[in-house]
C-alpha atoms as a PDB file:
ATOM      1  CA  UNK A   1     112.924 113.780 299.286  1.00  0.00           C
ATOM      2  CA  UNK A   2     111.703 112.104 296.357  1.00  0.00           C
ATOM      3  CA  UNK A   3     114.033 112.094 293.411  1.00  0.00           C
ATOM      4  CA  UNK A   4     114.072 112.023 289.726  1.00  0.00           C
ATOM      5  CA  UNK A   5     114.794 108.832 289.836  1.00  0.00           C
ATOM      6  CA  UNK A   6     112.104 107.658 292.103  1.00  0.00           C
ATOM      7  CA  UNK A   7     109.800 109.242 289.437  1.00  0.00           C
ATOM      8  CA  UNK A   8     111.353 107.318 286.304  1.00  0.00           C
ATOM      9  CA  UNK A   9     110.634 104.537 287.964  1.00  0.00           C
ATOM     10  CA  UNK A  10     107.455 104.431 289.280  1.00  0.00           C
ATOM     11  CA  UNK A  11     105.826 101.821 287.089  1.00  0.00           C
ATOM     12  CA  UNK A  12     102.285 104.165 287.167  1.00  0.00           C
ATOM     13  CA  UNK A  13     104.568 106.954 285.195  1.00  0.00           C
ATOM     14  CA  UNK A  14     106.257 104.858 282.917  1.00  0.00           C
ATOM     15  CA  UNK A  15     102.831 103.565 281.844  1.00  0.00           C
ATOM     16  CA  UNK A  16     101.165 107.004 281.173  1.00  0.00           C
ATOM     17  CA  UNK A  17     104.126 108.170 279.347  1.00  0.00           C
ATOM     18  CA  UNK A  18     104.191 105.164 277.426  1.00  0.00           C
ATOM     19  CA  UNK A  19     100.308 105.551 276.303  1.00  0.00           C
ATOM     20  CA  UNK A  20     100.286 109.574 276.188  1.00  0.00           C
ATOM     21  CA  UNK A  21     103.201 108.796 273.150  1.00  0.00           C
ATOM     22  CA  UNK A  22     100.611 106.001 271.789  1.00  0.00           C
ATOM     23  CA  UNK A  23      97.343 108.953 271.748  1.00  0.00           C
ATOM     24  CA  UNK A  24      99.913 111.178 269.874  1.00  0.00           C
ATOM     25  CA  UNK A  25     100.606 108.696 267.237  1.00  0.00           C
ATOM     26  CA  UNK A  26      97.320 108.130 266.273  1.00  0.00           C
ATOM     27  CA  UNK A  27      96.791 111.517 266.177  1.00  0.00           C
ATOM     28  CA  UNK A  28      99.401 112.298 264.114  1.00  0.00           C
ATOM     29  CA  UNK A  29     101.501 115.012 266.706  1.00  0.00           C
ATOM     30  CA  UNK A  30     105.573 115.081 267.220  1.00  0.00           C
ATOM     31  CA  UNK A  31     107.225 113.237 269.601  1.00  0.00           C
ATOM     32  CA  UNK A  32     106.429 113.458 273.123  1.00  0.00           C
ATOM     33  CA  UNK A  33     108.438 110.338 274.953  1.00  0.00           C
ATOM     34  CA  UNK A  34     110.911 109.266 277.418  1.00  0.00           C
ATOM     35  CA  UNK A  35     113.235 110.929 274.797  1.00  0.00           C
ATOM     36  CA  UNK A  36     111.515 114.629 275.277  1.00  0.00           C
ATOM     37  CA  UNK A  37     110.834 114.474 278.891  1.00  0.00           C
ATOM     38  CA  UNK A  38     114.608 113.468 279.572  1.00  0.00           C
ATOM     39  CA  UNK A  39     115.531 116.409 277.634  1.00  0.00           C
ATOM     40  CA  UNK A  40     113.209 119.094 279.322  1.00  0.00           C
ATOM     41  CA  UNK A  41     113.603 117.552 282.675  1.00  0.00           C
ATOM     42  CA  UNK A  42     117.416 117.790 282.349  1.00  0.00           C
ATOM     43  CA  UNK A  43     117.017 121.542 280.387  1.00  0.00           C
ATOM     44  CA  UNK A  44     115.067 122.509 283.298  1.00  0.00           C
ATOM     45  CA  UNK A  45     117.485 121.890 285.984  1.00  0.00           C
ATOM     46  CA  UNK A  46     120.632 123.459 283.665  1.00  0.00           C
ATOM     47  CA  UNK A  47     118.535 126.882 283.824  1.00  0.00           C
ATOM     48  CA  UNK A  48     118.118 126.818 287.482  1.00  0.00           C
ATOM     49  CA  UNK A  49     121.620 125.622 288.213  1.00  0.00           C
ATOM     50  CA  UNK A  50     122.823 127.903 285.979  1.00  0.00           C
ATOM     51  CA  UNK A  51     121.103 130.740 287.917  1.00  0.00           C
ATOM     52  CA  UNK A  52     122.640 129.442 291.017  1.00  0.00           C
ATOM     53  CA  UNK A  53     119.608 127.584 292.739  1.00  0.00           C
ATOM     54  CA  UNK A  54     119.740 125.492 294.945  1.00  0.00           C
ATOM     55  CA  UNK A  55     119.552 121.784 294.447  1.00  0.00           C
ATOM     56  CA  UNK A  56     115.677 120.795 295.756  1.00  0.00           C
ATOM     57  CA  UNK A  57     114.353 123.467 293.572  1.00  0.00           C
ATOM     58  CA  UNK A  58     116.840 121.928 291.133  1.00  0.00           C
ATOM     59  CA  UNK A  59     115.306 118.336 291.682  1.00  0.00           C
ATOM     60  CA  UNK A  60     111.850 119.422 291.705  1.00  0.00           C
ATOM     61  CA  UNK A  61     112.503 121.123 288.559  1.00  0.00           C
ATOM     62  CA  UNK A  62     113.911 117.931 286.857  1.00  0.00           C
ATOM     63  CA  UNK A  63     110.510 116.360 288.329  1.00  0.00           C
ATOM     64  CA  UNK A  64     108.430 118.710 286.609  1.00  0.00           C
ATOM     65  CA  UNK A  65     109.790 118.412 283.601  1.00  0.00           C
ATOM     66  CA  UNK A  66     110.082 114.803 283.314  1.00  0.00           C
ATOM     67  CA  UNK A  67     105.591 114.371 284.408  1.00  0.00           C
ATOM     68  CA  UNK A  68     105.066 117.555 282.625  1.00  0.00           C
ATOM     69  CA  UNK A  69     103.107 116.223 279.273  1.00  0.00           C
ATOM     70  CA  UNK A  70     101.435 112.540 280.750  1.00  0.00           C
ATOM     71  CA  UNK A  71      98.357 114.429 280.677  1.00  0.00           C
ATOM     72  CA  UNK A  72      98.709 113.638 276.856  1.00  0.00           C
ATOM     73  CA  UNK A  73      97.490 110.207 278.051  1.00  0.00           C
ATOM     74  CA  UNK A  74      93.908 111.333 278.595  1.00  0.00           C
ATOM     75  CA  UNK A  75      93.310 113.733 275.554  1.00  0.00           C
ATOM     76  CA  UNK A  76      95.982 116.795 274.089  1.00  0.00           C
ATOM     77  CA  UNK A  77      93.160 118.972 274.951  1.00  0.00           C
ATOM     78  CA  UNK A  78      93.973 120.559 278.387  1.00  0.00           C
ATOM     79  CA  UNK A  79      97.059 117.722 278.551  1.00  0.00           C
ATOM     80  CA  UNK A  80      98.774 120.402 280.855  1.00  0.00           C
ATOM     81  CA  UNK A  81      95.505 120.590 283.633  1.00  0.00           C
ATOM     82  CA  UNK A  82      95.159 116.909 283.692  1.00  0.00           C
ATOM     83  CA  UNK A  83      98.761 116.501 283.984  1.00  0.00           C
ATOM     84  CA  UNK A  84      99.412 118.194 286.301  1.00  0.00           C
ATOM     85  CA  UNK A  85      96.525 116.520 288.540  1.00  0.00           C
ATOM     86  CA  UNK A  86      97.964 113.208 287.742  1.00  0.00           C
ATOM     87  CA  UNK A  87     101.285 114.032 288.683  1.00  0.00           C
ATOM     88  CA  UNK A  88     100.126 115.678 292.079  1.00  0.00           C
ATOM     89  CA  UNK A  89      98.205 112.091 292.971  1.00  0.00           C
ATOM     90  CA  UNK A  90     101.314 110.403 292.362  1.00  0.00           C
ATOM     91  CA  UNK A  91     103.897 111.782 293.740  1.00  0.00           C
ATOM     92  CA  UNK A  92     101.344 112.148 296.713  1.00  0.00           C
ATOM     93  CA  UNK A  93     100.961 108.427 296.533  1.00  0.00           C
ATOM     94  CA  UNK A  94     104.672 108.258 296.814  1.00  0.00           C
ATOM     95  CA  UNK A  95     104.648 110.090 299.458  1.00  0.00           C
ATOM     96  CA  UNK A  96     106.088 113.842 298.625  1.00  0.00           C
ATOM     97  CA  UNK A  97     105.578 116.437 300.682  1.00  0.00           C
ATOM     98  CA  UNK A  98     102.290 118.922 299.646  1.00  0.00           C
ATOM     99  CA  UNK A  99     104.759 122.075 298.983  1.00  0.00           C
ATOM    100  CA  UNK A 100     106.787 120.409 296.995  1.00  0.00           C
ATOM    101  CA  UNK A 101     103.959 118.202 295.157  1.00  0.00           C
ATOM    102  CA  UNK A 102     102.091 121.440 294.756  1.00  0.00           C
ATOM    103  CA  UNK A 103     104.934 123.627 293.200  1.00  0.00           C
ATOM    104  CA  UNK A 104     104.857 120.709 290.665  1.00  0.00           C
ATOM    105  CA  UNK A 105     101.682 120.856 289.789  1.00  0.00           C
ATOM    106  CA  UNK A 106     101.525 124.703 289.480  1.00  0.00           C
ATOM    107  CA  UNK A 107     104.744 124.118 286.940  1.00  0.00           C
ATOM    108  CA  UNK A 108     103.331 121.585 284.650  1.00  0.00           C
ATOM    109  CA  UNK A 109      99.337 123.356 284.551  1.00  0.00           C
ATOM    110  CA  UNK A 110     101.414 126.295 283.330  1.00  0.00           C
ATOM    111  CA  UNK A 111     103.605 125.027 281.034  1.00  0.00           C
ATOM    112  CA  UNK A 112     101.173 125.211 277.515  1.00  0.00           C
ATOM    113  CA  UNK A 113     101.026 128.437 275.814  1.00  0.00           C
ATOM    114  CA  UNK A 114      97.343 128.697 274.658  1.00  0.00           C
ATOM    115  CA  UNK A 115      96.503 128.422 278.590  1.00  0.00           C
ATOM    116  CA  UNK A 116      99.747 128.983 281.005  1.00  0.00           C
ATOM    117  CA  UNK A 117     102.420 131.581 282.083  1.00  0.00           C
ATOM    118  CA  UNK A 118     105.101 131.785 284.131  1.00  0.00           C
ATOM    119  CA  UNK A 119     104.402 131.558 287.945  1.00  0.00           C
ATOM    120  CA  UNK A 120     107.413 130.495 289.743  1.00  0.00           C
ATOM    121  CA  UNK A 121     110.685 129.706 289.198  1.00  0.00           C
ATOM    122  CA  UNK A 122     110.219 125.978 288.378  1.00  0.00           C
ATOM    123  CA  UNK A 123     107.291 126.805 285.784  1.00  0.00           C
ATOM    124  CA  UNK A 124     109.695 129.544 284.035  1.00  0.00           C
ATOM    125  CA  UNK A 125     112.572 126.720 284.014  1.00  0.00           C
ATOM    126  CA  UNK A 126     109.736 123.951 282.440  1.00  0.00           C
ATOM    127  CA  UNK A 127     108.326 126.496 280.221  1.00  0.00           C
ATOM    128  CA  UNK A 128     112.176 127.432 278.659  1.00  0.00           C
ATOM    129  CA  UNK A 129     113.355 124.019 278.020  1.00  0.00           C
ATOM    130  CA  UNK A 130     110.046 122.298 277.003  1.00  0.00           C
ATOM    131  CA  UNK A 131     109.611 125.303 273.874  1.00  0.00           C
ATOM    132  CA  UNK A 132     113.460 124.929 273.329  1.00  0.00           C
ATOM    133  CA  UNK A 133     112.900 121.051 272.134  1.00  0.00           C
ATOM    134  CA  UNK A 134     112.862 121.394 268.549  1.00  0.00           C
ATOM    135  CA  UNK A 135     115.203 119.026 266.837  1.00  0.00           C
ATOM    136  CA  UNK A 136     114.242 116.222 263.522  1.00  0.00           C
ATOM    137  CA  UNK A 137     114.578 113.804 266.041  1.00  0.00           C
ATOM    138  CA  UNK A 138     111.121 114.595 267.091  1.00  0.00           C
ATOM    139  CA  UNK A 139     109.569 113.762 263.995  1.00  0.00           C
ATOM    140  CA  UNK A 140     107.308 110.448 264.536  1.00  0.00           C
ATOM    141  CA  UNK A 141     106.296 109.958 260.581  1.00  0.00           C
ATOM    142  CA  UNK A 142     108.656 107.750 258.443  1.00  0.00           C
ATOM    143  CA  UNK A 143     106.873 108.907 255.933  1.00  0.00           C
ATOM    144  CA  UNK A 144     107.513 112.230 254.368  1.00  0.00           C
ATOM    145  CA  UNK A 145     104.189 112.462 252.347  1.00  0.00           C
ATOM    146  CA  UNK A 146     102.461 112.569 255.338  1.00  0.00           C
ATOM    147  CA  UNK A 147     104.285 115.487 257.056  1.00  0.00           C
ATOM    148  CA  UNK A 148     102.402 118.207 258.604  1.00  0.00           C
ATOM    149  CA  UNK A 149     104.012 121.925 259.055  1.00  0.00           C
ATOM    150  CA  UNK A 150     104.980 120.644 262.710  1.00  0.00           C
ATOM    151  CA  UNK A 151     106.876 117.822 261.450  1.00  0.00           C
ATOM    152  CA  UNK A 152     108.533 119.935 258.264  1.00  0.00           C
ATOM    153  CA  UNK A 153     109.785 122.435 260.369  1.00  0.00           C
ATOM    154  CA  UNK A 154     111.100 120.093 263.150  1.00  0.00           C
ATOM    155  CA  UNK A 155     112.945 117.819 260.683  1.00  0.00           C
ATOM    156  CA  UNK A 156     114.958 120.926 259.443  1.00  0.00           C
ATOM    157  CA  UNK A 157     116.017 121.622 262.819  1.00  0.00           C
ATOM    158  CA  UNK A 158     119.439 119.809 262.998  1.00  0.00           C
ATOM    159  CA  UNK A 159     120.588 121.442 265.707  1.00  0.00           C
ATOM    160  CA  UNK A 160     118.840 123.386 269.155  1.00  0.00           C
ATOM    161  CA  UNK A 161     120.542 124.433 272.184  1.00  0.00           C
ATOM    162  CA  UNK A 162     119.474 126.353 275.417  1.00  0.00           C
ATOM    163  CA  UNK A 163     121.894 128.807 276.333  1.00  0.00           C
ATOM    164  CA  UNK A 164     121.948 130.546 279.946  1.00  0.00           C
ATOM    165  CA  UNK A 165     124.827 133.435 280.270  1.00  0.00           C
ATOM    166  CA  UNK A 166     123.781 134.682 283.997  1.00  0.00           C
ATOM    167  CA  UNK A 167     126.485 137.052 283.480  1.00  0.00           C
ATOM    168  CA  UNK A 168     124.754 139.043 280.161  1.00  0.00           C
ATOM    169  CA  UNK A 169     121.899 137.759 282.164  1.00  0.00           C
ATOM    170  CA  UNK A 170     120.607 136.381 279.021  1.00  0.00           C
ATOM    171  CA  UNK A 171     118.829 133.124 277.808  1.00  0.00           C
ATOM    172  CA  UNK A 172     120.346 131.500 274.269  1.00  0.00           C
ATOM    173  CA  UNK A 173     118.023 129.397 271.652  1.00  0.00           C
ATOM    174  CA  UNK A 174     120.348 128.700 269.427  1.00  0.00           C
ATOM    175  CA  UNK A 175     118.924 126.531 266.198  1.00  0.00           C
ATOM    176  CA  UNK A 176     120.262 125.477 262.912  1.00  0.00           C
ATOM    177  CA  UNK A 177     117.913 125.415 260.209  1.00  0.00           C
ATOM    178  CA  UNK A 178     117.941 123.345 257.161  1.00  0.00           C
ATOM    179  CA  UNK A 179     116.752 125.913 254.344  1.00  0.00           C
ATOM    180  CA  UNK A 180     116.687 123.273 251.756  1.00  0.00           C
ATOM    181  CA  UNK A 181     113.503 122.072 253.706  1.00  0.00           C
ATOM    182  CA  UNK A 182     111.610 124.951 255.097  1.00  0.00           C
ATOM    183  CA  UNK A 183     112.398 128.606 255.149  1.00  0.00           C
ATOM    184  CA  UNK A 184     113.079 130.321 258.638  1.00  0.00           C
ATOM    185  CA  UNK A 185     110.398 131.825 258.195  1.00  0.00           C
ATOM    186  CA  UNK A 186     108.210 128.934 258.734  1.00  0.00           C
ATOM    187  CA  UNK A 187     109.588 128.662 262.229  1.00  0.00           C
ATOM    188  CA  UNK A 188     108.024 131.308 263.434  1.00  0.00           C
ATOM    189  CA  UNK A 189     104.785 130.908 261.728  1.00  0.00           C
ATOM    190  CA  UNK A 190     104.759 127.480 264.089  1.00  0.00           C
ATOM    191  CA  UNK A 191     106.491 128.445 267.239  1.00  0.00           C
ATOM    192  CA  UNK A 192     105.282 132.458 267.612  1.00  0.00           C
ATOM    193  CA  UNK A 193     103.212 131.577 270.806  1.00  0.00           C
ATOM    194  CA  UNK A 194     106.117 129.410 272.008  1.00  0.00           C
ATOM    195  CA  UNK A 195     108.352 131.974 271.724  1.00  0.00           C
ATOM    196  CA  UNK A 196     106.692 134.626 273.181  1.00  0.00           C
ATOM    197  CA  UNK A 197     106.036 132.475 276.621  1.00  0.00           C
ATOM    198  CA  UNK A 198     109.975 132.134 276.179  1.00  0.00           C
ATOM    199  CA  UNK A 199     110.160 135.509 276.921  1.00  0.00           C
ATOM    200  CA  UNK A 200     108.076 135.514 279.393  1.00  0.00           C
ATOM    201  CA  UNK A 201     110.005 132.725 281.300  1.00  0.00           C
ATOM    202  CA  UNK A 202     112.902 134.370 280.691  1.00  0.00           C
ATOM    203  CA  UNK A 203     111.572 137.222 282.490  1.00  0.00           C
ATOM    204  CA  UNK A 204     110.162 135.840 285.120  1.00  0.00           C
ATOM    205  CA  UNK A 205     113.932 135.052 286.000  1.00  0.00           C
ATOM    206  CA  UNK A 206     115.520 138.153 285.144  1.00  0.00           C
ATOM    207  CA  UNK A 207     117.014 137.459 281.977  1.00  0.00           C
ATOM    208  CA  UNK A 208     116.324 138.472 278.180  1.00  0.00           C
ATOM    209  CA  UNK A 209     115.397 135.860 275.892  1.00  0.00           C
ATOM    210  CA  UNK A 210     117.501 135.689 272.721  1.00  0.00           C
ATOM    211  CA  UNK A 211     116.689 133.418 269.875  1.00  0.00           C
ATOM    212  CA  UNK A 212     119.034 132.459 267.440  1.00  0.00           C
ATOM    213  CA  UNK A 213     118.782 131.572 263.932  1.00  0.00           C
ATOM    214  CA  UNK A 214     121.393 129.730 262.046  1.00  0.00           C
ATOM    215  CA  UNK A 215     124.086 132.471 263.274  1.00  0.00           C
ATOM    216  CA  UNK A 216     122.047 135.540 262.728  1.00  0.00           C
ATOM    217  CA  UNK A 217     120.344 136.817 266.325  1.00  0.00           C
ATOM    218  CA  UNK A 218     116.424 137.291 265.379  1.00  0.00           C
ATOM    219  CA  UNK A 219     115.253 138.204 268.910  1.00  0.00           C
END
């Protein structure tokens, strides 16, 4: 079984996620690092853990969701098609098993809203904690003048939090919103699609997707 780890440090990974961060610089987008695949690849497993999977589909998950966006190392046009063909030739090169590379792949060519849904239960995992990353930590620019809508509305997100309740058999967004920088409002206008392949996801695994606003339930 190839693990997470394996992944992280395959020198072939490290180097497209290193450049796919260096193509979104130039062209101006939010960050899309070691810092954001860490935090969708461990998101990812906390849903299906949290549903009570078991731990390959757990690992594969984490897998997914740490390859899911090098295709942002060839263009951010159809990043999640190439992406996911990269990450199939590697992990075949390192010698994973064709179900298991294959369930990947599906997962991360899903995982972008203008093109993918929810297929499996990895893809509906990838899909819930890679639109839950919104935080000001993502914000590349330094400077402020130069801040698109993306980056406003991400730097007045001080706090995001995916919340699974398999009891209420529910999934939790919970985000805090700095109003003195952008109205909630403005979240929406950004993250609509993003949301709505939320519920999706969430459906796929048999829960309702519930987004949360600074305290006040909006979905």
């Amino acid at each position: 079984m190839i693990t997470l780890e394996d992944v992280k440090n395959n020198p072939e990974v490290q180097e497209f996620i290193r450049n796919a961060q260096r193509q979104l610089d130039v062209l101006g987008y939010t960050e899309h690092s070691t810092r954001h695949v860490t935090v969708v690849a461990d998101r990812a497993a906390y849903v299906l853990r949290t549903l009570g999977y078991d731990e390959h589909r757990i690992e594969l998950a984490k897998i997914a969701g740490y390859l899911h966006d090098i295709g942002n190392s060839i263009n951010r046009v159809d990043h999640a098609h190439t992406g996911a063909i990269l990450a199939y030739n590697i992990l075949k090169e390192m010698g994973m098993d064709v179900a298991d590379r294959t369930e990947i792949m599906m997962a991360i060519g899903n995982h972008d809203e203008s093109t993918g849904t929810a297929v499996s239960d990895i893809s509906a995992a990838l899909i819930l904690a890679d639109k839950s990353d919104v935080h000001r930590s993502r914000v590349a620019k330094s400077d402020r003048s130069l801040f698109d809508k993306h980056d406003e509305v991400n730097d007045s997100v001080t706090y995001s939090n995916l919340i699974v309740d398999p009891e209420q058999k529910k999934v939790i967004l919970e985000i805090t919103i700095d109003t003195n920088i952008v109205p909630v409002i403005d979240y929406f206008e950004i993250f609509m699609d993003r949301t709505k392949m939320s519920k999706v996801a969430a459906k796929y695994l048999g829960l309702w997707f519930e987004l949360k606003i600074n305290n006040t339930i909006l979905l």
